[in-house]
Protein backbone atom coordinates (compact mmCIF):
# COMPACT_ATOMS: atom_id res chain seq x y z
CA UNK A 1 75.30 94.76 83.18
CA UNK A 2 76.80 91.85 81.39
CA UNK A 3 75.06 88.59 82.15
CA UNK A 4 77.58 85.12 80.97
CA UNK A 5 77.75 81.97 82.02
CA UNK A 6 80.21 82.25 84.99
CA UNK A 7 81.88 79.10 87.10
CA UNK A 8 80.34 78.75 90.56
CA UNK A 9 80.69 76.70 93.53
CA UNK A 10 77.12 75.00 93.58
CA UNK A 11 76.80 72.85 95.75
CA UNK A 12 79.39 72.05 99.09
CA UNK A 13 79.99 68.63 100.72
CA UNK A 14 77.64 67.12 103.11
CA UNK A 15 78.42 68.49 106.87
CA UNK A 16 80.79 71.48 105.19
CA UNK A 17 80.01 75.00 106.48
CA UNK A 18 81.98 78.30 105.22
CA UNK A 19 82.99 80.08 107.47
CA UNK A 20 80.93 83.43 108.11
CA UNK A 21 82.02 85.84 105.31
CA UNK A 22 78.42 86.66 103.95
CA UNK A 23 78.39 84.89 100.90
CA UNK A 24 76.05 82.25 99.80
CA UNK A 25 75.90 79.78 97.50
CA UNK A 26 76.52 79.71 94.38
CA UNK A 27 79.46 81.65 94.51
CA UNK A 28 80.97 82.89 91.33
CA UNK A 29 84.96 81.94 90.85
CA UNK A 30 87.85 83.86 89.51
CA UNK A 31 90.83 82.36 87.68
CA UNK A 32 92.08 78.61 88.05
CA UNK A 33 92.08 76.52 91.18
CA UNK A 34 95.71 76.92 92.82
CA UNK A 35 97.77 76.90 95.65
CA UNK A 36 99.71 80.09 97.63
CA UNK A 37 102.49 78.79 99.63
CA UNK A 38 104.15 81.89 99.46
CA UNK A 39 101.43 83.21 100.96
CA UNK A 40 100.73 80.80 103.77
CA UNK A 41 97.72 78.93 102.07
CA UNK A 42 99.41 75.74 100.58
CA UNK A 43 95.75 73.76 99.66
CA UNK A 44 94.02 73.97 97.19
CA UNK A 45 91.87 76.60 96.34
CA UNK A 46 89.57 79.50 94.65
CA UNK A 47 88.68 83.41 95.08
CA UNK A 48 85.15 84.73 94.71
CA UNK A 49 84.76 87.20 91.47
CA UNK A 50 83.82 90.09 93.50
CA UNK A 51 82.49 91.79 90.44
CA UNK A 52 79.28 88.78 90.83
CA UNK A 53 78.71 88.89 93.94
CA UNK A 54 74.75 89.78 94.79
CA UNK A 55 74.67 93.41 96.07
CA UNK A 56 73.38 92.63 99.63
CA UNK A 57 76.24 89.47 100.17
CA UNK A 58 78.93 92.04 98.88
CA UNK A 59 77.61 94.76 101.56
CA UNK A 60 78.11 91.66 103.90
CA UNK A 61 81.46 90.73 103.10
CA UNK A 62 82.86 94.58 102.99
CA UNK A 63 81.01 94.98 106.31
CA UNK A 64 82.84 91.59 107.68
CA UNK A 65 85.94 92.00 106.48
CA UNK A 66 86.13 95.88 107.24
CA UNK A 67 87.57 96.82 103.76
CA UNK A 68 86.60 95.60 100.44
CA UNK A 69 90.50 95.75 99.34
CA UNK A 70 90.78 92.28 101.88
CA UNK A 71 87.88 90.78 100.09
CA UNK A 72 90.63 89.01 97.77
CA UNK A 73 91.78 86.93 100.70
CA UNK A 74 88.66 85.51 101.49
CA UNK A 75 89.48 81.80 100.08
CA UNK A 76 87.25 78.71 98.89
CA UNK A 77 89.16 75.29 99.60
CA UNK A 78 88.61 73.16 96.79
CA UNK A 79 88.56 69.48 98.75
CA UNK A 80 84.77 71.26 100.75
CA UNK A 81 83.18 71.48 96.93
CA UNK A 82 80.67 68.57 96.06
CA UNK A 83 79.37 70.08 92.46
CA UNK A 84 80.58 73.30 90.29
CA UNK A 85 77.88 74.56 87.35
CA UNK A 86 78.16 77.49 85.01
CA UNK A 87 75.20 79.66 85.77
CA UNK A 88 74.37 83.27 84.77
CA UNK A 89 75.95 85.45 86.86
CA UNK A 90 75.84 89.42 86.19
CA UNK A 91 78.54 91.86 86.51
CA UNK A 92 76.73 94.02 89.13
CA UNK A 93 80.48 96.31 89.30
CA UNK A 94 83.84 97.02 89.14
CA UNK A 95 86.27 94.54 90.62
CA UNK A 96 87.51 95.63 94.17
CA UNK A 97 91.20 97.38 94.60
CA UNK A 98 93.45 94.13 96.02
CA UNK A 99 95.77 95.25 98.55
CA UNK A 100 98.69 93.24 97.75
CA UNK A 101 99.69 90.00 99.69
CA UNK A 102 102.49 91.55 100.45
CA UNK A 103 101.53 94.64 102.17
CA UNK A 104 99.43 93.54 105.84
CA UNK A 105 97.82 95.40 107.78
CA UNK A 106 99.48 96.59 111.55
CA UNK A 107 98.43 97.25 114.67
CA UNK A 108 98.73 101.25 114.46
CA UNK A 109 97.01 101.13 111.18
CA UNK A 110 99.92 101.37 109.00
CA UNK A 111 101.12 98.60 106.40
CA UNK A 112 103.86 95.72 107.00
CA UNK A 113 106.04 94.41 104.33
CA UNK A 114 106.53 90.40 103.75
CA UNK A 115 110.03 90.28 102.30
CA UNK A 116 109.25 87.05 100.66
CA UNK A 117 106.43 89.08 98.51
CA UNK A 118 109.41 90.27 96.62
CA UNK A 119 110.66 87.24 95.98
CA UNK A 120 107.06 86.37 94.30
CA UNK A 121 107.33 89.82 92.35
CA UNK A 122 110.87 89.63 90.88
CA UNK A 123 109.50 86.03 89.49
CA UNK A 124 107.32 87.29 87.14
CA UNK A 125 108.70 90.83 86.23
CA UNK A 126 109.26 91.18 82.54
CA UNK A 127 105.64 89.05 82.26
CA UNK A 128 103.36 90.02 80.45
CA UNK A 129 98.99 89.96 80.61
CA UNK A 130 97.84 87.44 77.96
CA UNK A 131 96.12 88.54 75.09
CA UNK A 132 92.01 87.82 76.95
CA UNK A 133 93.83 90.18 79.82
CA UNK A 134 94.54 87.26 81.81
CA UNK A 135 97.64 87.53 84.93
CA UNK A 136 100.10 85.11 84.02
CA UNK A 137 100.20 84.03 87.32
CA UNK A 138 97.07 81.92 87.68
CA UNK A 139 94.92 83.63 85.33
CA UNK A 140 92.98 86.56 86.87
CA UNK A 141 91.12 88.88 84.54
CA UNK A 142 91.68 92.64 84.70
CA UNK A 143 89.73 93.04 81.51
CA UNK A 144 87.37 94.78 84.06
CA UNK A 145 89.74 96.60 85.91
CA UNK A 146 90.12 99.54 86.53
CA UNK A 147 93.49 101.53 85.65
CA UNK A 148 94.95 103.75 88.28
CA UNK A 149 96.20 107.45 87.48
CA UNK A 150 99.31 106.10 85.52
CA UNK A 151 97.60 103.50 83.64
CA UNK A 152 98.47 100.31 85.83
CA UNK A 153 95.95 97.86 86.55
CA UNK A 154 96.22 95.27 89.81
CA UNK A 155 94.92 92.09 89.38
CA UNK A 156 92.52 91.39 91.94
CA UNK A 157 93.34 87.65 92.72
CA UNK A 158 97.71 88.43 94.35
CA UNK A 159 97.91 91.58 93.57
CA UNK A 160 100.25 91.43 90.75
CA UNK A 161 100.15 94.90 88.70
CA UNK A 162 100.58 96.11 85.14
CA UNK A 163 101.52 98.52 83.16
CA UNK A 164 99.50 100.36 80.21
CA UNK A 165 101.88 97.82 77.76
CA UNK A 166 100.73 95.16 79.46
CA UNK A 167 104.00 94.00 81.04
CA UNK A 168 104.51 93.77 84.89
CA UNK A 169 105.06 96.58 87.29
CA UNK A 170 106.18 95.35 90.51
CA UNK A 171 105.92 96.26 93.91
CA UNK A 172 109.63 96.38 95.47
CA UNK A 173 111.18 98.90 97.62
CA UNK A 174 112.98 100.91 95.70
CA UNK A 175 109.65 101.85 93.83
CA UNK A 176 108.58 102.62 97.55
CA UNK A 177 107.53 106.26 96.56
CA UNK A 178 104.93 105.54 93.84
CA UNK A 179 101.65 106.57 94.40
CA UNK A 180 100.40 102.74 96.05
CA UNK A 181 103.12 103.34 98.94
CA UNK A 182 102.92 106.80 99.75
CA UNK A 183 101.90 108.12 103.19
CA UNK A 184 102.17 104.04 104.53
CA UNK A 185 104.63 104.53 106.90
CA UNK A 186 105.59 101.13 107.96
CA UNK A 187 105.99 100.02 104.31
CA UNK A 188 108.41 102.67 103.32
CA UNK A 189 110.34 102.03 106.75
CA UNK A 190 110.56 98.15 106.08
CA UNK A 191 110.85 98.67 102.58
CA UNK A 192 114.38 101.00 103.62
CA UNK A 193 115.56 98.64 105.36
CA UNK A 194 115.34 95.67 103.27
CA UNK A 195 116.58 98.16 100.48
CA UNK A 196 119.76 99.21 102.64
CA UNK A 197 120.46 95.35 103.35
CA UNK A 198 120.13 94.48 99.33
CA UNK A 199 122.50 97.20 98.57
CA UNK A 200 125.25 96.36 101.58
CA UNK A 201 124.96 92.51 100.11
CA UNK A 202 125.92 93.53 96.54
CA UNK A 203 122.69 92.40 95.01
């Protein structure tokens, strides 16, 4: 275990309650404060580092939340924190799979695809990780990461992934038969069909 000095939420403002996801305070932070409008969550805010996360809060959360891949969603406004403090925190394991933004979860238990995800995607590809391993988006680590079969590593705050060269692998349709899509049914059908419409439009 590696024990640092990690940035937590410390203390919250007076007559602020999280909701219930089985964490408690302090709460170790990943990356920089930031905003998701693409994603529905235009306010300010931060992501737990997973990896920190006391044992019996992260049995909590999984338990709450139903899979530890949703974990990433969980989401700290910044306008509820009164203090922040950098406190020892140990890495206690490896950071969590992400399921991407873009992929959410349907009724039959298959995955839907948010077309604007792509959008997001074709932004950055061609990025690249910084040299501390640091997303380019708002500065996740995957130094802790762990790589998939082909050498890709997700980063755990959007899902953004990479490549063994450090540069940006993205998630679009017509990669729909990679390993991360395979077998999820209402991804690859959605995926089809915004493929087919790309392709009929020229682009």
């Amino acid at each position: 275990m590696t024990e640092d000095l990690t940035f937590c939420i410390v203390e919250l403002k007076p007559g602020i309650e999280i909701e219930d996801n089985g964490l408690e305070l302090p709460i170790p932070l990943l990356g920089k404060g930031h905003k998701d409008p693409i994603f529905k969550a235009d306010f300010w805010h931060y992501h737990a580092d997973w990896s920190r996360v006391p044992q019996e809060q992260y049995e909590r959360a999984c338990e709450i939340k139903g899979d530890p891949r949703f974990l990433c969603r969980i989401a700290f406004k910044m306008e509820w924190v009164w203090r922040y403090g950098w406190l020892p925190m140990p890495k206690l394991r490896e950071m969590p799979e992400c399921l991407t933004p873009g992929l959410d979860p349907q009724p039959n238990g298959t995955l839907g695809y948010l077309p604007n995800y792509a959008a997001f995607e074709e932004s950055y590809v061609g990025s690249r990780l910084d040299e501390c391993g640091k997303c380019p988006h708002h500065g996740g680590s995957l130094a802790d990461v762990p790589a998939d079969a082909l050498g890709r590593r997700t980063c755990p705050l959007h899902g953004l992934r990479f490549g063994r060269d450090g540069v940006m692998v993205p998630h679009l349709p017509k990669y729909r038969n990679d390993s991360l899509v395979d077998g999820l049914g209402a991804f690859a059908s959605v995926a089809e069909t915004l493929e087919t419409r790309r392709s009929d439009s020229g682009v």
